[in-house]
PDB file of N, CA and C in Angstrom:
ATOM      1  N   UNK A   1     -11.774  -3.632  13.420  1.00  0.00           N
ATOM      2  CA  UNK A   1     -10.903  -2.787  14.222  1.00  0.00           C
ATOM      3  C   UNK A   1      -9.710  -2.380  13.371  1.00  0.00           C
ATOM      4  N   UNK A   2      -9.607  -1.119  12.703  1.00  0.00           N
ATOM      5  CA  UNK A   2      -8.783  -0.732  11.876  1.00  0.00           C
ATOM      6  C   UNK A   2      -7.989   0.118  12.526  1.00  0.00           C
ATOM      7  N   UNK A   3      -6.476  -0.417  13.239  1.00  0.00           N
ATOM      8  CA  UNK A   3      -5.613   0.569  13.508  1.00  0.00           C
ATOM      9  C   UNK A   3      -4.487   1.095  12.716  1.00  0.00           C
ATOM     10  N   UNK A   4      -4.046   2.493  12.877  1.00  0.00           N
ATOM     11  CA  UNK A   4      -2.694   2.536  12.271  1.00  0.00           C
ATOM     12  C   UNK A   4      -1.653   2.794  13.049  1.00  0.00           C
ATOM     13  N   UNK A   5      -0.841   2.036  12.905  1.00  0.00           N
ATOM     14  CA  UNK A   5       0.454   1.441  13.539  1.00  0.00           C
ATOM     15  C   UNK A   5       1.783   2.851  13.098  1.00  0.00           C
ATOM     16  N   UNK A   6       2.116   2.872  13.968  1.00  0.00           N
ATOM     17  CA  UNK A   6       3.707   4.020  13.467  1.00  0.00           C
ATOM     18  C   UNK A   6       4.759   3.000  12.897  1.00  0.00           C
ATOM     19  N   UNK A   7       5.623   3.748  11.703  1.00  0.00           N
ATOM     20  CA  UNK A   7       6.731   3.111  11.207  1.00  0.00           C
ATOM     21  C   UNK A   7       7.156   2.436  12.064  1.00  0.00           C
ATOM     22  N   UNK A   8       7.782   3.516  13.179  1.00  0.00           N
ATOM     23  CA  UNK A   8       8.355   2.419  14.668  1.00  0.00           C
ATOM     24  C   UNK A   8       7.938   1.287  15.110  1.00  0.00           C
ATOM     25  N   UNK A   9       6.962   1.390  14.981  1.00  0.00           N
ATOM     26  CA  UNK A   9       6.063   0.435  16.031  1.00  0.00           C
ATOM     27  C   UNK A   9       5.993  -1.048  14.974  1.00  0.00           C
ATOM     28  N   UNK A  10       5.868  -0.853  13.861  1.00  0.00           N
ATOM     29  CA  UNK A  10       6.276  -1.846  12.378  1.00  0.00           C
ATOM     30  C   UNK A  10       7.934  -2.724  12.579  1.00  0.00           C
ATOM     31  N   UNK A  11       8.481  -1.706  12.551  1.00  0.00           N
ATOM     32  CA  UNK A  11      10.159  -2.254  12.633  1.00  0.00           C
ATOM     33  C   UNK A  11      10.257  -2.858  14.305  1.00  0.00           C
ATOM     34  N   UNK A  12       9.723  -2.568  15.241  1.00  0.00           N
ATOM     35  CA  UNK A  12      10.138  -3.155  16.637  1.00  0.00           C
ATOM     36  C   UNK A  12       9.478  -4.693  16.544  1.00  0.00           C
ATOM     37  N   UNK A  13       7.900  -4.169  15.895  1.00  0.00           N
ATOM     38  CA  UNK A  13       7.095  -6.062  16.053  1.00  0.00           C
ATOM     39  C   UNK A  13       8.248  -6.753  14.861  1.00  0.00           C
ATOM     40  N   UNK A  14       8.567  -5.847  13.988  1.00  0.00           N
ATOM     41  CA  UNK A  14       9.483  -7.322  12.281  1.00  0.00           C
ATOM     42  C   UNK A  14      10.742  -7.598  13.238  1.00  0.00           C
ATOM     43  N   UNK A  15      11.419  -6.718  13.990  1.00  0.00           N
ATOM     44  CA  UNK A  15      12.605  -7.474  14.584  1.00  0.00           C
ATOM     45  C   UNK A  15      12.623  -8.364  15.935  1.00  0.00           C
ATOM     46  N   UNK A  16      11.276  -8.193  16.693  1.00  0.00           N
ATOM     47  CA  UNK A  16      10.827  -9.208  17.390  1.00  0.00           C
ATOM     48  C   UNK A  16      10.557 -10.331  17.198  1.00  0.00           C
ATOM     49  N   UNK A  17       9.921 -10.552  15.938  1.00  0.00           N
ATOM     50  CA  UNK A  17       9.564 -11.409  15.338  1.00  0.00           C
ATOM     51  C   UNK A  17      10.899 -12.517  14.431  1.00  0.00           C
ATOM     52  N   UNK A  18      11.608 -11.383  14.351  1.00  0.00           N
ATOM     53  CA  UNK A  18      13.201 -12.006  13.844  1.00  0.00           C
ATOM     54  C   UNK A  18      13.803 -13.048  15.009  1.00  0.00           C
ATOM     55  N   UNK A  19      13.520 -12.336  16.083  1.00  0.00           N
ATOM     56  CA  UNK A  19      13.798 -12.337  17.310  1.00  0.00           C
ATOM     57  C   UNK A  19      13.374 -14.025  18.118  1.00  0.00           C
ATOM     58  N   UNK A  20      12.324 -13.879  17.610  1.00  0.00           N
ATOM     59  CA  UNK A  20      11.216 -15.037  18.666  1.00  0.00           C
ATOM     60  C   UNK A  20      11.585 -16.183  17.127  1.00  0.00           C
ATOM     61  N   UNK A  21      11.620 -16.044  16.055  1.00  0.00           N
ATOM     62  CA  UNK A  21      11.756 -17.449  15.276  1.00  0.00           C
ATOM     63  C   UNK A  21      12.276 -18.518  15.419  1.00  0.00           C
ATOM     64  N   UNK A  22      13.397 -18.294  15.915  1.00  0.00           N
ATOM     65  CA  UNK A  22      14.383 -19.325  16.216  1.00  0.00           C
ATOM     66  C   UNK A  22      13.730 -20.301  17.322  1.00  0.00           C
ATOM     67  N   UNK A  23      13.013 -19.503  18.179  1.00  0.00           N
ATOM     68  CA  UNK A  23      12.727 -20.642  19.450  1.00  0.00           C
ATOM     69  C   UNK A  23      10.996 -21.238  19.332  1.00  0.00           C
ATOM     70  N   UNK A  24      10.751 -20.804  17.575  1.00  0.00           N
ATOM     71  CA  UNK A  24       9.352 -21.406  17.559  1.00  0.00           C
ATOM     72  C   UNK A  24       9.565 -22.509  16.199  1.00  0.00           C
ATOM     73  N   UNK A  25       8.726 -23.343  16.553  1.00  0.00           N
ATOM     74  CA  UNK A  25       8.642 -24.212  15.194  1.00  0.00           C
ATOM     75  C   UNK A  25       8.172 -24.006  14.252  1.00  0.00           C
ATOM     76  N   UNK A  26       7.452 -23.303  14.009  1.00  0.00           N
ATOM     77  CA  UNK A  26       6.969 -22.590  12.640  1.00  0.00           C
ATOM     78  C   UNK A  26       6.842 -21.094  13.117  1.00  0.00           C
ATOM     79  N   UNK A  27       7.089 -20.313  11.535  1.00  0.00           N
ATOM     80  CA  UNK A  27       6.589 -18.717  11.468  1.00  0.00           C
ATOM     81  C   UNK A  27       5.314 -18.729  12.297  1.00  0.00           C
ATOM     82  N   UNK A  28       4.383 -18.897  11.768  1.00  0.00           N
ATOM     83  CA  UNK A  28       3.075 -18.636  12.534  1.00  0.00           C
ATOM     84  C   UNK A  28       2.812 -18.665  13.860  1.00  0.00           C
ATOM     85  N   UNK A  29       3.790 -19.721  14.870  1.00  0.00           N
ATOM     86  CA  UNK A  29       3.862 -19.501  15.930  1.00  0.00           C
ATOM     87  C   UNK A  29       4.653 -18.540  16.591  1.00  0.00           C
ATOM     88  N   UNK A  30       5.597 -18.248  15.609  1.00  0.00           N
ATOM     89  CA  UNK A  30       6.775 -17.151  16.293  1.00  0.00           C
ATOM     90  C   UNK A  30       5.304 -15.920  15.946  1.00  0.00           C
ATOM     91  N   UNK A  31       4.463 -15.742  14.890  1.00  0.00           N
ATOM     92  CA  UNK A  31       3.704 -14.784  15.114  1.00  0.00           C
ATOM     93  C   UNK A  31       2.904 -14.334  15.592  1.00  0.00           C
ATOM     94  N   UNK A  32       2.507 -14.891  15.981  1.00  0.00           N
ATOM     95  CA  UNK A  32       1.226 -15.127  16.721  1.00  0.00           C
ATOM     96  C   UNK A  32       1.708 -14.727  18.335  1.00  0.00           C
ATOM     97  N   UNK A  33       2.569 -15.429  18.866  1.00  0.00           N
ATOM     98  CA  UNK A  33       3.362 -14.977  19.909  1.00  0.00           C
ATOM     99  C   UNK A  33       3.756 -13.868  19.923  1.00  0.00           C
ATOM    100  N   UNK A  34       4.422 -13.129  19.661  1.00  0.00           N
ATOM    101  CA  UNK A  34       4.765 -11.664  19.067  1.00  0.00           C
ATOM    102  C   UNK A  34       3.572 -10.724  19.002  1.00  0.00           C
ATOM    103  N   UNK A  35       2.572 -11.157  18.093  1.00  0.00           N
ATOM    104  CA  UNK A  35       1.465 -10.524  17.920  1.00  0.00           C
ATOM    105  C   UNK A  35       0.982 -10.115  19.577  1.00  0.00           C
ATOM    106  N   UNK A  36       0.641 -10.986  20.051  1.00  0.00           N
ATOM    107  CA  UNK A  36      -0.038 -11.417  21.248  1.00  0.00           C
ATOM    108  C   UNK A  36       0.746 -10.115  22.314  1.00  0.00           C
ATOM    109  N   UNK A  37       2.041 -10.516  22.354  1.00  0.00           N
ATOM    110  CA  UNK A  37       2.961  -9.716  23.508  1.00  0.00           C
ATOM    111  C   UNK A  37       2.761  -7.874  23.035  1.00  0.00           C
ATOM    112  N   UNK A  38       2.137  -7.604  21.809  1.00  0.00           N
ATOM    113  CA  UNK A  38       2.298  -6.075  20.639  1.00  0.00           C
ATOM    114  C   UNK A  38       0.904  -5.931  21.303  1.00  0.00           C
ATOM    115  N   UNK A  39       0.245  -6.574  21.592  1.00  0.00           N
ATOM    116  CA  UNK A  39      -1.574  -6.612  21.551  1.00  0.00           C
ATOM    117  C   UNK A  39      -2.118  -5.935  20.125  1.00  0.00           C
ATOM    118  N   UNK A  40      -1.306  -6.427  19.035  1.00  0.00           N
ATOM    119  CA  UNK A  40      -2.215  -6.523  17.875  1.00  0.00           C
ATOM    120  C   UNK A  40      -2.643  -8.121  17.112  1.00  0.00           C
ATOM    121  N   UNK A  41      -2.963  -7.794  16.025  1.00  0.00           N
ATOM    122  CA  UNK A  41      -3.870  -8.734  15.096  1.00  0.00           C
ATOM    123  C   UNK A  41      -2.732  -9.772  14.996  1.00  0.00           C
ATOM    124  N   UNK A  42      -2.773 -11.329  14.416  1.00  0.00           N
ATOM    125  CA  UNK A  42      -1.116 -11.948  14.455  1.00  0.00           C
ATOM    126  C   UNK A  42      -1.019 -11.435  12.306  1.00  0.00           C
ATOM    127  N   UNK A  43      -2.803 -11.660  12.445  1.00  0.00           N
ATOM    128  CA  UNK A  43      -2.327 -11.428  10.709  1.00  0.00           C
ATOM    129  C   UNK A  43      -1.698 -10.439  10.242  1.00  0.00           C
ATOM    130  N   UNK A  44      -2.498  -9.099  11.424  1.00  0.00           N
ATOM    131  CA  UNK A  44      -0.964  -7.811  10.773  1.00  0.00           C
ATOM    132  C   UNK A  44       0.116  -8.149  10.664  1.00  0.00           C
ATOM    133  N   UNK A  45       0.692  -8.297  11.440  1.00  0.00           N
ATOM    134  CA  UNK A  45       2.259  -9.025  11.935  1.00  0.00           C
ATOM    135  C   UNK A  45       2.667  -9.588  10.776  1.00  0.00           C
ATOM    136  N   UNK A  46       1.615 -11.205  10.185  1.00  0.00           N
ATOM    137  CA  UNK A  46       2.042 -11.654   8.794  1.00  0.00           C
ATOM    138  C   UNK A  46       1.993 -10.916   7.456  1.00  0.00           C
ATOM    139  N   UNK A  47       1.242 -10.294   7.642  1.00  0.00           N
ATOM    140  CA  UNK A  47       1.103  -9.168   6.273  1.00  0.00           C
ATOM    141  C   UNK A  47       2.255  -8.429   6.219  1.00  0.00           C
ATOM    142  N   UNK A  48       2.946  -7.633   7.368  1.00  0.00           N
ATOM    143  CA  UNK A  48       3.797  -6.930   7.483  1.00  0.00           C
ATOM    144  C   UNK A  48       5.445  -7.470   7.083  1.00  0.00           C
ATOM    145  N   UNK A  49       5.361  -9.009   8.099  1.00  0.00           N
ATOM    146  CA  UNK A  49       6.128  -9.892   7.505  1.00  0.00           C
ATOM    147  C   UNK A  49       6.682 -10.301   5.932  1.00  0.00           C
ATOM    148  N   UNK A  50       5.421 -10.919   5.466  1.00  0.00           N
ATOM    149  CA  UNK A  50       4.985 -11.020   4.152  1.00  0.00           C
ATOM    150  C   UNK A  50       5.897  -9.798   2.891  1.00  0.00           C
ATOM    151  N   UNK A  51       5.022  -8.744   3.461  1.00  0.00           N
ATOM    152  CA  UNK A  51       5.422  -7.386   2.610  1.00  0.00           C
ATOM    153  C   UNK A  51       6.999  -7.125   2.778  1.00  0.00           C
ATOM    154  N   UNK A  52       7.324  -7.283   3.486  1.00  0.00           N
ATOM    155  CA  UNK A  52       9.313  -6.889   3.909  1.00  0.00           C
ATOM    156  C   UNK A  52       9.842  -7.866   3.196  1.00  0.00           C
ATOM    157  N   UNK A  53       9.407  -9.036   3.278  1.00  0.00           N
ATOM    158  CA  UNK A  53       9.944 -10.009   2.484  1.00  0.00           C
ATOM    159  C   UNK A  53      10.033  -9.900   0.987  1.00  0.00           C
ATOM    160  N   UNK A  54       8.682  -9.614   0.067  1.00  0.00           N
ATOM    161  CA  UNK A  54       8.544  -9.556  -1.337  1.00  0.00           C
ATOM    162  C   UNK A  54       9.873  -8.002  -1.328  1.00  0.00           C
ATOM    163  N   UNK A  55       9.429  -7.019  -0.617  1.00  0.00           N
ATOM    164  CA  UNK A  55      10.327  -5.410  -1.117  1.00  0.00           C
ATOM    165  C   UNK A  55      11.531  -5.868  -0.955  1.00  0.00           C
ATOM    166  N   UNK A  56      12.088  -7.027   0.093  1.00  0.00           N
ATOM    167  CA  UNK A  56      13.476  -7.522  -0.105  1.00  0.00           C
ATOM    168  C   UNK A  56      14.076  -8.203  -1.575  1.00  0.00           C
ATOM    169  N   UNK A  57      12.699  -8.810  -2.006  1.00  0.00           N
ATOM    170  CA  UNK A  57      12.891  -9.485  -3.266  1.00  0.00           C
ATOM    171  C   UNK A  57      13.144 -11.212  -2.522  1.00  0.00           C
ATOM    172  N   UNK A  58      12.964 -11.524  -1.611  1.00  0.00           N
ATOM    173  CA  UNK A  58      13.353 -13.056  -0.595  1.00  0.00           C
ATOM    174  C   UNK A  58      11.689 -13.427  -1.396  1.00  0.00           C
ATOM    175  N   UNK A  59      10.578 -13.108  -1.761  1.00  0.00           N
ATOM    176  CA  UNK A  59       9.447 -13.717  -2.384  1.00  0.00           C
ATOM    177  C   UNK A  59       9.086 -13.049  -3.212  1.00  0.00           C
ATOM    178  N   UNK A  60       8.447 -13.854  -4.371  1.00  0.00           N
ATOM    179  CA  UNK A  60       7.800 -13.159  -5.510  1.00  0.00           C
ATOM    180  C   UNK A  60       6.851 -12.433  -5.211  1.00  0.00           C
ATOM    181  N   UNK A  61       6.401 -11.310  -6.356  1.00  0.00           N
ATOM    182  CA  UNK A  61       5.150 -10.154  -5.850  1.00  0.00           C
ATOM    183  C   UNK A  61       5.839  -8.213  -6.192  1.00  0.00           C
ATOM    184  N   UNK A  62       4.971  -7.617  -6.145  1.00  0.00           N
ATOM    185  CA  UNK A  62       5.073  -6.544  -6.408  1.00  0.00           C
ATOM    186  C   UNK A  62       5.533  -5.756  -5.252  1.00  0.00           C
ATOM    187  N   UNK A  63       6.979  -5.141  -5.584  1.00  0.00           N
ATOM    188  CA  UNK A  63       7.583  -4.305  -4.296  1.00  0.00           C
ATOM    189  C   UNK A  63       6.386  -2.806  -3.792  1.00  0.00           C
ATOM    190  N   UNK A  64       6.564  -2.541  -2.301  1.00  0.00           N
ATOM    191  CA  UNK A  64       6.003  -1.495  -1.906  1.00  0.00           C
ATOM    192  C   UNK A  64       6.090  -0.151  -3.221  1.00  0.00           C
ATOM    193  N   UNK A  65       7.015   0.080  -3.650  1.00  0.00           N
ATOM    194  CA  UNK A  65       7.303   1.480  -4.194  1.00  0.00           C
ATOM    195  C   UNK A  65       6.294   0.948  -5.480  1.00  0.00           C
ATOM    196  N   UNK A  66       6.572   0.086  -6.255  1.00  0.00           N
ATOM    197  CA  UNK A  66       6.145  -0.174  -7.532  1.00  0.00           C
ATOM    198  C   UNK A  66       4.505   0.059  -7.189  1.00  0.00           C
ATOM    199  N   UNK A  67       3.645  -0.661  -6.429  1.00  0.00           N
ATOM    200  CA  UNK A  67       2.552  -0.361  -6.122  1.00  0.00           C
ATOM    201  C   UNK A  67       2.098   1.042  -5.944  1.00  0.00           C
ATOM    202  N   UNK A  68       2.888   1.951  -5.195  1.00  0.00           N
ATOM    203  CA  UNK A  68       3.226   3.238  -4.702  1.00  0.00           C
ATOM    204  C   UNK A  68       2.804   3.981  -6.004  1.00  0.00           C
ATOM    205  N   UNK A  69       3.673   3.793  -6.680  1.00  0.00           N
ATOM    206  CA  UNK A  69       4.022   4.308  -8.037  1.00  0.00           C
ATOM    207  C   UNK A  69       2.805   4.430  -8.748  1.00  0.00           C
ATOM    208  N   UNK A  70       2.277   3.275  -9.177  1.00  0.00           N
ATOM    209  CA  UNK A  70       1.126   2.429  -9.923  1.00  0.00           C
ATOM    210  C   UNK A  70      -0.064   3.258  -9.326  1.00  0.00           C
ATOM    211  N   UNK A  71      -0.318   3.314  -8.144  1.00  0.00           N
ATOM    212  CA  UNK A  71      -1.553   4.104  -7.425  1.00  0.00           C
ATOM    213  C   UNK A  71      -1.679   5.751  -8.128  1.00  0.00           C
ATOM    214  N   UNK A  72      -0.342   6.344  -8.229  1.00  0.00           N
ATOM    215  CA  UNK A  72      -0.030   7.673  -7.906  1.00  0.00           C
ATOM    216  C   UNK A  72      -0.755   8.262  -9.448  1.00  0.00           C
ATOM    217  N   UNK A  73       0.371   7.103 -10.782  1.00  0.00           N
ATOM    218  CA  UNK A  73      -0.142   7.546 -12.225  1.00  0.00           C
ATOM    219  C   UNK A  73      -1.468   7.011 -12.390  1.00  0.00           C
ATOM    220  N   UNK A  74      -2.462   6.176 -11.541  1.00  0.00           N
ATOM    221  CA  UNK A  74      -3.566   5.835 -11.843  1.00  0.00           C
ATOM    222  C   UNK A  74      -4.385   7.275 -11.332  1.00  0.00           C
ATOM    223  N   UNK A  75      -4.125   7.846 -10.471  1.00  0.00           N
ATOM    224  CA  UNK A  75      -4.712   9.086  -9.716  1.00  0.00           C
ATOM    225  C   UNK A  75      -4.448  10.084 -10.897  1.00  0.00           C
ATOM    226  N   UNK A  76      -3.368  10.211 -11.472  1.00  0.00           N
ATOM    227  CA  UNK A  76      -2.839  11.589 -12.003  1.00  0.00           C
ATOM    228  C   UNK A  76      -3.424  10.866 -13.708  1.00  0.00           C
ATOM    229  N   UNK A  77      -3.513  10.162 -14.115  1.00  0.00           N
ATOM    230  CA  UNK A  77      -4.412   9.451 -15.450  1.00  0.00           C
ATOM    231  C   UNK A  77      -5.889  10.213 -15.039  1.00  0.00           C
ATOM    232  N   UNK A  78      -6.615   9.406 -14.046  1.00  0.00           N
ATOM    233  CA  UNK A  78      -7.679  10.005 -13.917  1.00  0.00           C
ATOM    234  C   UNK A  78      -8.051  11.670 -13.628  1.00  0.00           C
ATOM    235  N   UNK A  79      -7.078  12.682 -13.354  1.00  0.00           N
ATOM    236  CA  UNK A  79      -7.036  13.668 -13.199  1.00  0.00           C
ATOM    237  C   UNK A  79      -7.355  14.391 -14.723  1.00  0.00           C
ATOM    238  N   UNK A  80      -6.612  13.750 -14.869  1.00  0.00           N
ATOM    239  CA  UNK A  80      -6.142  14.614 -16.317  1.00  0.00           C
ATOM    240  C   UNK A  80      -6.866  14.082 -17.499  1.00  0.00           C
ATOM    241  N   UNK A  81      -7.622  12.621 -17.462  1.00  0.00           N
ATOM    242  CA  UNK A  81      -8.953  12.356 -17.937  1.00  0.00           C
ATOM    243  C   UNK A  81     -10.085  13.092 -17.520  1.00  0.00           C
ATOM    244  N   UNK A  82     -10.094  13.712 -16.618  1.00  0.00           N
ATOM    245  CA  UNK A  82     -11.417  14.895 -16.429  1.00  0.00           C
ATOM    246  C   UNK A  82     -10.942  16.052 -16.802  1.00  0.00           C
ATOM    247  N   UNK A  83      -9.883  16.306 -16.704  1.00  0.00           N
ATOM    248  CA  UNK A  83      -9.659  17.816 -17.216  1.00  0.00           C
ATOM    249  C   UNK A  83      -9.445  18.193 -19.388  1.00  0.00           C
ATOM    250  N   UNK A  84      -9.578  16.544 -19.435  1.00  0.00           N
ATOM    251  CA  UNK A  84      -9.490  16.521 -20.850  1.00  0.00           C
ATOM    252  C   UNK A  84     -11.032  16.763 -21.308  1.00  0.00           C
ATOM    253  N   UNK A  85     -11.780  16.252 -20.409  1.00  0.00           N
ATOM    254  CA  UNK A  85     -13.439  16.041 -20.919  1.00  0.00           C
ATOM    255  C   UNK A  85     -14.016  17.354 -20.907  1.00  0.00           C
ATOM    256  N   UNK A  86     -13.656  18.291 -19.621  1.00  0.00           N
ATOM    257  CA  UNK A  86     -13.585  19.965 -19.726  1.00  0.00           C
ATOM    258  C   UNK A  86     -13.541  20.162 -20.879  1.00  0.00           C
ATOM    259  N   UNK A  87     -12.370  19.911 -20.785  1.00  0.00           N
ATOM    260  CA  UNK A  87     -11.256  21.305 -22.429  1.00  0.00           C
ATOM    261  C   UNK A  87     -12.348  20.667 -23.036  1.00  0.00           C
ATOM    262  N   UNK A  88     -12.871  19.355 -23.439  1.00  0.00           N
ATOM    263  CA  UNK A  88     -13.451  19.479 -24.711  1.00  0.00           C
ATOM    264  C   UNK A  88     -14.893  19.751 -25.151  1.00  0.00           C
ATOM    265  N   UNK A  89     -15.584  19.442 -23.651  1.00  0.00           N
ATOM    266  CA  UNK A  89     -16.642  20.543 -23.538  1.00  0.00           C
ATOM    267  C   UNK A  89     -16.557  21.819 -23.631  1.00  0.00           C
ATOM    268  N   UNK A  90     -15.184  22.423 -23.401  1.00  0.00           N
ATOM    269  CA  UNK A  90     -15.102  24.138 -23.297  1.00  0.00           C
ATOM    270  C   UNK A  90     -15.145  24.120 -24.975  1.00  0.00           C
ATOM    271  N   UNK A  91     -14.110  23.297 -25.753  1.00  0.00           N
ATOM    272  CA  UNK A  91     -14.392  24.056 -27.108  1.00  0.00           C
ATOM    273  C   UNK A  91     -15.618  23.382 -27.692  1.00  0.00           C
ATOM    274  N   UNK A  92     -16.168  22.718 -27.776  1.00  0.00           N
ATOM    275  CA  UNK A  92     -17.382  22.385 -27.884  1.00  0.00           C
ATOM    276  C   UNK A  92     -18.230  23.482 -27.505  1.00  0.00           C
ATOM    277  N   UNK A  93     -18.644  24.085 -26.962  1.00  0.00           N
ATOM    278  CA  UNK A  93     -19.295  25.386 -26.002  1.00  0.00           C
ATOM    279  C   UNK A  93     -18.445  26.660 -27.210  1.00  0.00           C
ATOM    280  N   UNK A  94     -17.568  26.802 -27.331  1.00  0.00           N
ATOM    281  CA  UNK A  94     -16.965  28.366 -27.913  1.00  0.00           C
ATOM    282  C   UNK A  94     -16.907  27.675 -29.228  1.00  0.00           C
ATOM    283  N   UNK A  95     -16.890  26.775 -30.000  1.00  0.00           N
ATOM    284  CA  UNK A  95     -16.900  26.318 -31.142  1.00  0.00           C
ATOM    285  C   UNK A  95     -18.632  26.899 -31.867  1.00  0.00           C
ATOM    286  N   UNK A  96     -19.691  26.551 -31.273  1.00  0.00           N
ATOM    287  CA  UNK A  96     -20.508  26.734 -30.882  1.00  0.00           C
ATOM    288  C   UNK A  96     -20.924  28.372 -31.366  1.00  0.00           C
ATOM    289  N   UNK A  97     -20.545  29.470 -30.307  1.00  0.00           N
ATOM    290  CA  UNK A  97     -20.465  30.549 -29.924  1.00  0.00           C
ATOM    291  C   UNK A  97     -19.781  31.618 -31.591  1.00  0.00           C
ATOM    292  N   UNK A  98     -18.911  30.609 -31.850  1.00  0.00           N
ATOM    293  CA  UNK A  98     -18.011  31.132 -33.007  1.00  0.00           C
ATOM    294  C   UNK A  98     -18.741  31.139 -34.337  1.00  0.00           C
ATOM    295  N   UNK A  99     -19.541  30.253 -34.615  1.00  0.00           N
ATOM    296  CA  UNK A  99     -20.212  29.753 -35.244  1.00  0.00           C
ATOM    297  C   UNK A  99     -21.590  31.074 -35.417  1.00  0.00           C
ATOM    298  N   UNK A 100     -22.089  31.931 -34.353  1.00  0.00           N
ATOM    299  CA  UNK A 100     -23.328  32.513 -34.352  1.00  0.00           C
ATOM    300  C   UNK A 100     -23.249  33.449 -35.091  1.00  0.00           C
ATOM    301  N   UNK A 101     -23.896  33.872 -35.559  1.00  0.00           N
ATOM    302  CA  UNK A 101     -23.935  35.700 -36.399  1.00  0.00           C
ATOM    303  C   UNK A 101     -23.727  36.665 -35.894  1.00  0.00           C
TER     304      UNK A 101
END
């Protein structure tokens, strides 16, 4: 069951969850609770948790943007690795052509 959640809807369950800690004995129960009252997954909730925490820098791990980032030049690398294999089939092809009588 793969949903997608609105920004909003992200920031209301992380400050609920801010919210409900204090009166649970562990995270997992403040999440799970929370989760439950959102009617989503509790692991979203921890993932989401999780992730706010590392982009705060409060845990080790790779911030949202840096990943962001990392995805974007892996896309635009591979772009421009096919458009290199073109060009060099194109002169390969007119190299070719130049070459005839």
């Amino acid at each position: 069951m793969n949903q997608k959640y609105s920004p909003e809807m992200r920031e209301k369950a992380l400050r609920m969850l801010d919210e409900a800690k204090p009166s649970h004995p562990n995270l997992m129960a403040a999440v799970r609770h929370v989760a439950g009252l959102l009617g989503m997954s509790a692991e979203t909730l921890r993932v989401w948790h999780r992730r706010r925490e590392v982009d705060a820098g409060q845990r080790p791990g790779v911030p949202t943007d840096v990943v962001e980032e990392n995805t974007r030049l892996r896309r635009e690398n591979a772009e421009l690795r096919k458009a290199n294999e073109v060009l060099k089939a194109a002169s390969v092809f007119f190299a070719k052509e130049l070459d005839r009588p």
